[in-house]
Protein backbone atom coordinates (compact mmCIF):
# COMPACT_ATOMS: atom_id res chain seq x y z
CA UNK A 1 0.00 0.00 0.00
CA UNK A 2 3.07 2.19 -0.12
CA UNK A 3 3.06 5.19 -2.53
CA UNK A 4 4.61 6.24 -5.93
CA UNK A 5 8.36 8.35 -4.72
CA UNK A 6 7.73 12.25 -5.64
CA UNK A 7 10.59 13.99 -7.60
CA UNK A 8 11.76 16.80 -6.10
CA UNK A 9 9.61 19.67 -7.22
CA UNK A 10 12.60 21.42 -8.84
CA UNK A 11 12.82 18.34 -11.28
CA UNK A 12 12.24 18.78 -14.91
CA UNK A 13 11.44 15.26 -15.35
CA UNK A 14 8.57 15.46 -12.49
CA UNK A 15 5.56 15.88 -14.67
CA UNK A 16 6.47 13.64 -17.19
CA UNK A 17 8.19 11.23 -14.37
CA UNK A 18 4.30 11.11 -12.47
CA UNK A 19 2.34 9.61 -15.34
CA UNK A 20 4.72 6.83 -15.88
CA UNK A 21 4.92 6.17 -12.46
CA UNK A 22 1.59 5.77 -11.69
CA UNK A 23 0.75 3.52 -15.02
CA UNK A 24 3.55 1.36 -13.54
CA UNK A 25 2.16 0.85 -10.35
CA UNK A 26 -1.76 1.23 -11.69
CA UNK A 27 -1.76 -2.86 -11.93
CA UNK A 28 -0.97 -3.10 -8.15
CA UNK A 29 -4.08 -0.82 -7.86
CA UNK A 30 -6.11 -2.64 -9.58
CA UNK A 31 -4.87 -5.72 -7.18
CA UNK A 32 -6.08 -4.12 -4.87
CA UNK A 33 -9.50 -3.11 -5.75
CA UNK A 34 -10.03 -6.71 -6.88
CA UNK A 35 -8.54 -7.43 -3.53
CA UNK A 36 -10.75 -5.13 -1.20
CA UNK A 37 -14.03 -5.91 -3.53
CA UNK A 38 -13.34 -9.49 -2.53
CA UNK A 39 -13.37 -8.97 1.01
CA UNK A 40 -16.32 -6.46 0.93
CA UNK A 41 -18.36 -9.14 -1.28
CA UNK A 42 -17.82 -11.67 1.05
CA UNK A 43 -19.25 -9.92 4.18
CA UNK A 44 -21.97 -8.34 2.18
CA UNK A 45 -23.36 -11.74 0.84
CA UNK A 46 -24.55 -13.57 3.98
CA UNK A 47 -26.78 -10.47 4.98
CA UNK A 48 -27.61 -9.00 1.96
CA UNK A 49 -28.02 -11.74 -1.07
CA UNK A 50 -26.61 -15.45 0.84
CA UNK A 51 -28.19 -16.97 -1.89
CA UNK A 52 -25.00 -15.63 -4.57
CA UNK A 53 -22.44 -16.46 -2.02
CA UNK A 54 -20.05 -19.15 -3.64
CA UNK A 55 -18.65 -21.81 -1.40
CA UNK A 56 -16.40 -23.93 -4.11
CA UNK A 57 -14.08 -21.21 -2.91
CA UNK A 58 -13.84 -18.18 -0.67
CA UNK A 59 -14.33 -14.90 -1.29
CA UNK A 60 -12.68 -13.42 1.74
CA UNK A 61 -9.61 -15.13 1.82
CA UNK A 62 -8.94 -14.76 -1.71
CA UNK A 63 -8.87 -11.00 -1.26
CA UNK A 64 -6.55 -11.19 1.84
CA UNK A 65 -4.31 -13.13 -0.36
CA UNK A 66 -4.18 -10.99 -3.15
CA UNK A 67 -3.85 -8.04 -0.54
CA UNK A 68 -0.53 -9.95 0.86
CA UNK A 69 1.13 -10.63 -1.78
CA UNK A 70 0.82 -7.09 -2.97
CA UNK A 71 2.21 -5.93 0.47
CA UNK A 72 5.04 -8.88 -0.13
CA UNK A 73 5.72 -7.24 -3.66
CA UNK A 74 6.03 -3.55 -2.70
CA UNK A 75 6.71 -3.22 0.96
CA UNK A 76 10.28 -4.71 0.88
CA UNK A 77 11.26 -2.57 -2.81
CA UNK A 78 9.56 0.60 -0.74
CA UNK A 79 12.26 0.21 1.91
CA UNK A 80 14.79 -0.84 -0.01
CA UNK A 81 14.53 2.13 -2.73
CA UNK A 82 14.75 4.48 0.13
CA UNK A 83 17.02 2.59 2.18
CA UNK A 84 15.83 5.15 5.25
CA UNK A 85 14.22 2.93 8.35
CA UNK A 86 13.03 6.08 10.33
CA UNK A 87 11.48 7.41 6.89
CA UNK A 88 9.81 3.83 6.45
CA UNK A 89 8.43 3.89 9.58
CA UNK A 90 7.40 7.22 10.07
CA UNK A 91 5.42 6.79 6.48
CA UNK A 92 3.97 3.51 7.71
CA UNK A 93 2.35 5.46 10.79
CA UNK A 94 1.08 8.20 8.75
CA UNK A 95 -0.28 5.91 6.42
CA UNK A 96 -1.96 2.68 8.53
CA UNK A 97 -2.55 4.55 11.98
CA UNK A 98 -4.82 7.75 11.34
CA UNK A 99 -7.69 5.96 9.47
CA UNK A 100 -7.36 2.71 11.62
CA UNK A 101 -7.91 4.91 14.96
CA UNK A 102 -10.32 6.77 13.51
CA UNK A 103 -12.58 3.47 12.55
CA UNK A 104 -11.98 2.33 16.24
CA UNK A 105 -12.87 5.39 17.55
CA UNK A 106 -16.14 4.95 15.80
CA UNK A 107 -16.84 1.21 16.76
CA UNK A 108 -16.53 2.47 20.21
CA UNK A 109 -18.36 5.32 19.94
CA UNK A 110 -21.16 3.83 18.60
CA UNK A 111 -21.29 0.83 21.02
CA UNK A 112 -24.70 2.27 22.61
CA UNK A 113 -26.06 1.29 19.76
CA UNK A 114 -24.47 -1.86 18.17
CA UNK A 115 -22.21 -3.58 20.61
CA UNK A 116 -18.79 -4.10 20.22
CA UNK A 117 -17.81 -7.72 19.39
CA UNK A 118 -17.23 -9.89 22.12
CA UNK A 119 -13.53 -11.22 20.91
CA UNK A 120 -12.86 -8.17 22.09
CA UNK A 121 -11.53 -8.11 25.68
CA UNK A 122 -12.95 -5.15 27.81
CA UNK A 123 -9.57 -4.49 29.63
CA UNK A 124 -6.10 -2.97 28.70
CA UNK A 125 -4.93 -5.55 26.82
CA UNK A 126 -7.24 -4.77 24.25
CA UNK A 127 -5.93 -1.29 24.17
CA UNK A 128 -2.47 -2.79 24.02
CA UNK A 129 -3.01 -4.94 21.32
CA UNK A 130 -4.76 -2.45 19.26
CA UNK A 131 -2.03 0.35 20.15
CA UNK A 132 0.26 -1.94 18.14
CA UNK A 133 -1.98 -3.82 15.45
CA UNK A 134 -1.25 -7.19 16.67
CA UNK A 135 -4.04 -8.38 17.54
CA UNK A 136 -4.67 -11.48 15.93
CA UNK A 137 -1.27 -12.66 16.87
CA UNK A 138 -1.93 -11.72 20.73
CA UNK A 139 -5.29 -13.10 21.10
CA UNK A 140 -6.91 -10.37 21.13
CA UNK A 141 -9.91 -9.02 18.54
CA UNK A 142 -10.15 -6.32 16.71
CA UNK A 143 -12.95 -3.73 17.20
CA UNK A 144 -13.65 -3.84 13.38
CA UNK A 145 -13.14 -7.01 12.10
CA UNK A 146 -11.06 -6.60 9.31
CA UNK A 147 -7.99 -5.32 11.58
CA UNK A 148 -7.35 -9.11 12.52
CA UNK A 149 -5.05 -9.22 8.86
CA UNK A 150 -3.15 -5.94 10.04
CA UNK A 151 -1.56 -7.88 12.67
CA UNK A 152 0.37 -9.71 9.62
CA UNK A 153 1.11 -6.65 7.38
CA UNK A 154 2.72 -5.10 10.99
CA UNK A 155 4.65 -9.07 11.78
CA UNK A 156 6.07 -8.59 7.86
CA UNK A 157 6.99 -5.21 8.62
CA UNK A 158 8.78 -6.05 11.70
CA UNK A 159 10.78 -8.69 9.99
CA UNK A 160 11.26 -7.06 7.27
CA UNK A 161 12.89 -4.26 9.45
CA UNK A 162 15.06 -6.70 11.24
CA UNK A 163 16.16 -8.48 7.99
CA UNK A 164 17.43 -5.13 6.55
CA UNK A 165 19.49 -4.48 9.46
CA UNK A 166 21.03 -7.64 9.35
CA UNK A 167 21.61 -7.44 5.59
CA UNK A 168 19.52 -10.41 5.10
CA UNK A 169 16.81 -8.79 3.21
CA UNK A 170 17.44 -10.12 0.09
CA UNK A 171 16.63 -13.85 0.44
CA UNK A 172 12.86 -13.65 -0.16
CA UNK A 173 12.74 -16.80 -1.56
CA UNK A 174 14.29 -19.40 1.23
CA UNK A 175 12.11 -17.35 3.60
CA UNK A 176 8.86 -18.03 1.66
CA UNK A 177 10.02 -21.70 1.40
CA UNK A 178 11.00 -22.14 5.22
CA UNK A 179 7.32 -20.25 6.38
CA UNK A 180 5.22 -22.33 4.11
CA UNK A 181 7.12 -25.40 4.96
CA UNK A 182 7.10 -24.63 8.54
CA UNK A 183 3.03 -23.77 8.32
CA UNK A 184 2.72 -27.13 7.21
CA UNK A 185 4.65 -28.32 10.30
CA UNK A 186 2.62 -26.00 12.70
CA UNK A 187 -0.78 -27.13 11.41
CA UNK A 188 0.50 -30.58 12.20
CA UNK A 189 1.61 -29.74 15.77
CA UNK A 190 -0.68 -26.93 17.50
CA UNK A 191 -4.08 -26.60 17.73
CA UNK A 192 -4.20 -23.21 18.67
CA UNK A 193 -2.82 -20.24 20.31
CA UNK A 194 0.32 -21.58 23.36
CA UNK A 195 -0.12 -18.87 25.30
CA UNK A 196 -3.72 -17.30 25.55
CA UNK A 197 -2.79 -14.99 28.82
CA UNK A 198 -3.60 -10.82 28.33
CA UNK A 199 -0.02 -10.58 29.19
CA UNK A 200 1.38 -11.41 25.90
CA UNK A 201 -0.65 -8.16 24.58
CA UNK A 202 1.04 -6.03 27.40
CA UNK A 203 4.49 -7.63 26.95
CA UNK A 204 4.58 -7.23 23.01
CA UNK A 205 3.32 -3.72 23.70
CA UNK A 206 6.34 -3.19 25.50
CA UNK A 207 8.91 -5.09 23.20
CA UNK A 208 6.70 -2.82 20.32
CA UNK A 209 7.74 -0.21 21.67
CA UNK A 210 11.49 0.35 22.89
CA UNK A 211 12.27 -1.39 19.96
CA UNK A 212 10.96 1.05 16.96
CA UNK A 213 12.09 3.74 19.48
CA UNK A 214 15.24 1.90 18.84
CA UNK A 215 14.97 1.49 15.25
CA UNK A 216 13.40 5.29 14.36
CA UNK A 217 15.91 7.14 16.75
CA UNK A 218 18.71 4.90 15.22
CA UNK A 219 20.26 4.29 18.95
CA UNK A 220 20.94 1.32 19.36
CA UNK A 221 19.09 0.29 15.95
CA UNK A 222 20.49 -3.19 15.67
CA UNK A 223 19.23 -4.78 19.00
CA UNK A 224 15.92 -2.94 18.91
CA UNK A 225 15.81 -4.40 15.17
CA UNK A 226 16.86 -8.02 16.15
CA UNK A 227 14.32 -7.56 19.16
CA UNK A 228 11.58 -6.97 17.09
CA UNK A 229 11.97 -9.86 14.43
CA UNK A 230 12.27 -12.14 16.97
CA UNK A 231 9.06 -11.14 18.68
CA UNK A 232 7.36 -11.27 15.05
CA UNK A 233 9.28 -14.79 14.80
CA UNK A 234 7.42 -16.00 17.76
CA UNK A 235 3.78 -14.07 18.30
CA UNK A 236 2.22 -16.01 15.28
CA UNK A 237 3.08 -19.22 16.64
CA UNK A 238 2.78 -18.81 20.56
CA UNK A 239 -0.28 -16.12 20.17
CA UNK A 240 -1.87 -16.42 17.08
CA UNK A 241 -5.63 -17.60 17.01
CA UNK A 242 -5.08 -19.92 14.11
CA UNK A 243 -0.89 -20.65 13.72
CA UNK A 244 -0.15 -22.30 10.65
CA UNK A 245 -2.39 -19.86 9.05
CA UNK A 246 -0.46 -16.78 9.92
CA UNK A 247 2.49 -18.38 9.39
CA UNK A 248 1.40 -19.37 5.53
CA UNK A 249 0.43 -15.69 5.64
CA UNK A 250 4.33 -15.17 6.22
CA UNK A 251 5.04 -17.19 3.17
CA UNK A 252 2.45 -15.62 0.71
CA UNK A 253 3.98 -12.22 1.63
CA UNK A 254 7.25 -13.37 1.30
CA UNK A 255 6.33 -15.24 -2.37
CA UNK A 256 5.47 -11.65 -3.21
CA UNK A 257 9.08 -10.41 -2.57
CA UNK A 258 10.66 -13.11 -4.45
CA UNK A 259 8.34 -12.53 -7.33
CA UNK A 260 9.62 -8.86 -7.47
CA UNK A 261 13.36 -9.83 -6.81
CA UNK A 262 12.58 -12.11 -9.92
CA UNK A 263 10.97 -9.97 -12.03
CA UNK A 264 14.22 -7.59 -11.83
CA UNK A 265 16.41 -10.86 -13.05
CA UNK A 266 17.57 -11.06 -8.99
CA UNK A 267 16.42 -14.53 -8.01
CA UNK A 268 14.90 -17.42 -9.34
CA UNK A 269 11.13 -18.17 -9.51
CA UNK A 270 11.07 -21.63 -8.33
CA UNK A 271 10.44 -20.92 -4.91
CA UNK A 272 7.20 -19.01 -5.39
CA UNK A 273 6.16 -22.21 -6.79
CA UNK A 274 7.48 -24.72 -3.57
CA UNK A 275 5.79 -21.84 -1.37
CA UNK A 276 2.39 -22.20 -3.72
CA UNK A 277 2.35 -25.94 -3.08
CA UNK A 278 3.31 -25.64 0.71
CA UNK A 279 0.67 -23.19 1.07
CA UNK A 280 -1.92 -25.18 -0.34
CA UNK A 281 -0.88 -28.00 1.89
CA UNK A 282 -1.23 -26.67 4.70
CA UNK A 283 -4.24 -27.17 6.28
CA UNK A 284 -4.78 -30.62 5.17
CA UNK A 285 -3.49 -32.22 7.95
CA UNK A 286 -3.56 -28.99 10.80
CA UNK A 287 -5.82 -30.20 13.76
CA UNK A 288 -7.53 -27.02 13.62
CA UNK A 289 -9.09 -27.08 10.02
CA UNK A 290 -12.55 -27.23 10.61
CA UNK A 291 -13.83 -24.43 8.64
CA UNK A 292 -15.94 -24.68 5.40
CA UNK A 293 -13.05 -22.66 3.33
CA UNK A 294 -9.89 -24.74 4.65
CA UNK A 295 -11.68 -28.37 2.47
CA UNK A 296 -9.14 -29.27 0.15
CA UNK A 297 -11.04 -28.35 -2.43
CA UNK A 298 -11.90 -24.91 -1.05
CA UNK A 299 -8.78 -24.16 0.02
CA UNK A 300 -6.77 -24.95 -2.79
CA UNK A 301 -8.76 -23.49 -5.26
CA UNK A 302 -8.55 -19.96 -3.31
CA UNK A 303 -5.00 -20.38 -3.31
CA UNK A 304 -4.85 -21.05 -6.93
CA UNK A 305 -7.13 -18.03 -7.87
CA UNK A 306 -5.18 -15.46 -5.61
CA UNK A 307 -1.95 -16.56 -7.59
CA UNK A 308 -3.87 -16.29 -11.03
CA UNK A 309 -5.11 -13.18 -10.42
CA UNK A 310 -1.87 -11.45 -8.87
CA UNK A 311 0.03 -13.62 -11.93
CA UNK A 312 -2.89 -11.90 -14.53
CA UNK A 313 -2.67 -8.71 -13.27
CA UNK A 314 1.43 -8.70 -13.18
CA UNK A 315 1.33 -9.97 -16.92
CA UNK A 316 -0.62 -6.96 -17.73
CA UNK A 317 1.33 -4.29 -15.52
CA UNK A 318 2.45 -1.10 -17.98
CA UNK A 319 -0.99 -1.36 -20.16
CA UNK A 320 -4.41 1.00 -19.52
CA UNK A 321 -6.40 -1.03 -16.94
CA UNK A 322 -10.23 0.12 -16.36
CA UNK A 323 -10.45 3.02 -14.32
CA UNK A 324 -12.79 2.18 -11.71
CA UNK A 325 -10.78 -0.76 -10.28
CA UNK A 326 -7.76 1.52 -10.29
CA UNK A 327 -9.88 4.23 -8.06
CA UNK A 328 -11.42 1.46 -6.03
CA UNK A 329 -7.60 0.36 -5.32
CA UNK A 330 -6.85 3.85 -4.25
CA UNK A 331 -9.46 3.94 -1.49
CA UNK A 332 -8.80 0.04 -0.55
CA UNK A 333 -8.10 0.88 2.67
CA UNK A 334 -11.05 3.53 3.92
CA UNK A 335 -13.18 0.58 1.89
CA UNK A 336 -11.17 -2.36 3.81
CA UNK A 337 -11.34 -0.28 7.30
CA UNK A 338 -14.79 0.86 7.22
CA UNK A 339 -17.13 -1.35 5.12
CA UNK A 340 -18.10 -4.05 7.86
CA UNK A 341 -18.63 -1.67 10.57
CA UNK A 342 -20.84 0.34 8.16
CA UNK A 343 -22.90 -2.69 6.84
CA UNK A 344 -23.72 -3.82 10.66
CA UNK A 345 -25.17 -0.07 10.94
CA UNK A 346 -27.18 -0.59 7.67
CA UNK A 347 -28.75 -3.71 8.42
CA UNK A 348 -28.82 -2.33 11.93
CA UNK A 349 -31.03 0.13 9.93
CA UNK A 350 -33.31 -2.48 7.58
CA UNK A 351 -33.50 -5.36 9.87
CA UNK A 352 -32.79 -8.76 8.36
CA UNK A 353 -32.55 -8.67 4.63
CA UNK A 354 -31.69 -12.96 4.44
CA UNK A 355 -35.09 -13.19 3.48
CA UNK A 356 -37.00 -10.36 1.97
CA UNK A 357 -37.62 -10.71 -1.51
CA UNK A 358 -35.54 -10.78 -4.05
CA UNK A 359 -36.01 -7.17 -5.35
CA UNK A 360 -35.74 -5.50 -2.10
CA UNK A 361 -32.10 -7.49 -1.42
CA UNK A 362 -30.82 -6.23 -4.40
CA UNK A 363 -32.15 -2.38 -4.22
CA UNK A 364 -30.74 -2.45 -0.55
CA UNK A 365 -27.59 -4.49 -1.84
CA UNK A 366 -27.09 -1.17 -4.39
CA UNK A 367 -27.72 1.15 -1.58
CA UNK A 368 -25.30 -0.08 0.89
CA UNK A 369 -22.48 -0.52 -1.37
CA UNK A 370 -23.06 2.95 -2.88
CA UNK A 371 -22.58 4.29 0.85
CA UNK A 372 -19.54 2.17 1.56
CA UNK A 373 -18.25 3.69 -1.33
CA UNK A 374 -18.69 7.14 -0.63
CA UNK A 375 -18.00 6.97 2.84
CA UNK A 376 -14.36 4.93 1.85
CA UNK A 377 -13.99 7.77 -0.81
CA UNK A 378 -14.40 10.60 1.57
CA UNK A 379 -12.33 8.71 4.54
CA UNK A 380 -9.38 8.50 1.91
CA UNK A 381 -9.95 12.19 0.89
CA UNK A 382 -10.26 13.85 4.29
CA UNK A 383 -8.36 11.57 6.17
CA UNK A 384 -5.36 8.83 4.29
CA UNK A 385 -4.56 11.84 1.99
CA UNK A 386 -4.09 14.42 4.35
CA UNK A 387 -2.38 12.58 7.29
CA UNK A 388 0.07 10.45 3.98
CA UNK A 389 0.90 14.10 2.87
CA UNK A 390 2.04 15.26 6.69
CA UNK A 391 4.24 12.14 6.89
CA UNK A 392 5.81 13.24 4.07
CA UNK A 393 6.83 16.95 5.43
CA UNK A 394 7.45 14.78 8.33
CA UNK A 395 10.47 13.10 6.89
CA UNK A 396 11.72 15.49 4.39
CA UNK A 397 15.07 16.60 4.80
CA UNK A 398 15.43 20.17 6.01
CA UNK A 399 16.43 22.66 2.90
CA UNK A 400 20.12 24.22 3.18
């Protein structure tokens, strides 16, 4: 979800440099509106029109998958370009924290009226856990229930971080191998989380902490680094609600790295193929699998759509893609942040659409995605845009 780099404004090459630069990365955008679409389809469905929801594969985890192997395919090359950890950072906060406080603030605002969810515990661990995003790999849920997958984009980052300090960045693809290999192992071992205590939220709070304080001040960079990979080594594992799946989530965002480092002639591509088949594996033998979508059959053919459609859209990167899907990828994440708690206020509104008649589900089907799409629209214009734009002045270098 990172953004295009701006030229500096005395550039020549700047307006001609923009145009090129966003047709370049205009096929990630389009990822992602497929991506976020996915997701909002697949919560919409069951209360709007369960009679259209598919089940020979699903909906929701195909976006997330598309989603993080995006995030696996730019995050790394964002850092990397820059080569700046405090200006990574800093740009991450900008970026994930203003609109994802802002939703909170609303589920909890609005809890007179619709309740928040009961995964959610009412102590400070919840407040700990949703200070640093990592909540699914802590136990703890998320006041909007989309956040759970922001507990993996903030593990990648963390690694990510600590692999850059340690020069170590650029093996992508052993590291998608050894998480999808070792999510096989995990399904095979654990049925869920190790440690299920409210101190694990206030501990990684703690360890989240001193360690980008570490990392963004640049004292002592190295051990707050190291400090913070291992903790993202460990939280999916001892913490999260369902291991081997956010450890496969590892994999798929690694894949995405080694795809890039391929596609500049840096690596090989075989790995993003052993990862593709570990992946799918997976859950066929975890002790936790009982979920509709994890059936072989389900499961495998997500997995092989989410590669298609990241492999379709890749093969058609640098060539006009439709407009709307490119917007819809702009706002993905006002529309991934905001949608759910906004369709539990509509039907909060209609009552139970599951079965009123066919012509009323689809009129009210119209109506709420037309308001999730205006409401994502404005949160991206009066909110992403203006706090990105701030973390910007925030780390440009002071002129001479």
């Amino acid at each position: 979800m990172s953004s295009a780099p701006t030229l500096p404004s005395g550039s020549r090459s700047a307006p001609a440099a923009a145009p090129r630069e966003e047709r370049r990365l205009a096929w990630l955008d389009a990822l992602r509106g497929v991506g976020a679409m996915a997701v909002v389809a697949e919560h919409m469905l069951p209360w709007f029109l369960p009679s259209l929801r598919p089940y020979w594969f699903s909906l929701g985890v195909y976006g997330i998958l598309v989603f993080f192997l995006v995030s696996g395919y730019i995050i790394p090359a964002s850092l990397e370009r820059h080569g700046d950890l405090r200006r990574f950072w800093v740009s991450r906060a900008f970026r994930l924290y203003p609109l994802y406080l802002a939703v909170g603030a609303l589920v909890v605002g609005l809890a007179w009226w619709v309740p928040v969810r009961e995964e959610v515990p009412r102590d400070g661990s919840a407040v700990a856990a949703h200070a640093t995003m990592l909540l699914d790999v802590v136990g703890v849920g998320g006041v909007a229930d989309t956040m759970w997958t922001l507990s993996y984009e903030m593990v990648f980052y963390l690694l990510v971080t600590a692999l850059f300090v340690m020069r170590a960045h650029e093996r992508s693809g052993a590291l998608s191998v050894l998480f999808a290999g070792l999510s096989v192992v995990v399904g095979l071992s654990f049925a869920g989380a190790l440690v299920t205590d409210g101190w694990l939220a206030y501990a990684s709070g703690a360890v989240f902490a001193a360690g980008l304080a570490a990392v963004v001040s640049g004292r002592f960079r190295a051990a707050g680094a190291c400090l913070l990979g291992v903790m993202a080594l460990a939280l999916p594992v001892l913490g999260g609600r369902v291991p081997w799946l956010g450890v496969a989530v590892l994999g798929v965002m690694f894949a995405g790295t080694a795809v890039h480092r391929w596609e500049r002639g840096a690596a090989p591509l075989w790995p993003v193929a052993v990862t593709g088949a570990l992946v799918a594996a997976a859950p066929l033998g975890a002790i936790e699998s009982g979920w509709w979508w994890v059936q072989p059959d389900v499961w495998i053919t997500t997995v092989a759509l989410a590669a298609a459609t990241f492999a379709g859209a890749m093969a058609l990167r640098g060539r006009r893609l439709p407009r709307a899907l490119t917007w819809i990828g702009l706002i993905s994440y006002s529309l991934y942040l905001v949608h759910h708690p906004l369709l539990k206020y509509f039907v909060q509104v209609t009552g139970d659409l599951r079965r009123a008649p066919l012509p009323v589900q689809l009129s009210m089907t119209a109506a709420a995605l037309a308001l999730v799409l205006l409401v994502s629209a404005l949160a991206y214009r009066f909110v992403e845009r203006p706090m990105q734009r701030l973390g910007r002045r925030a780390v440009r270098p002071a002129a001479s």
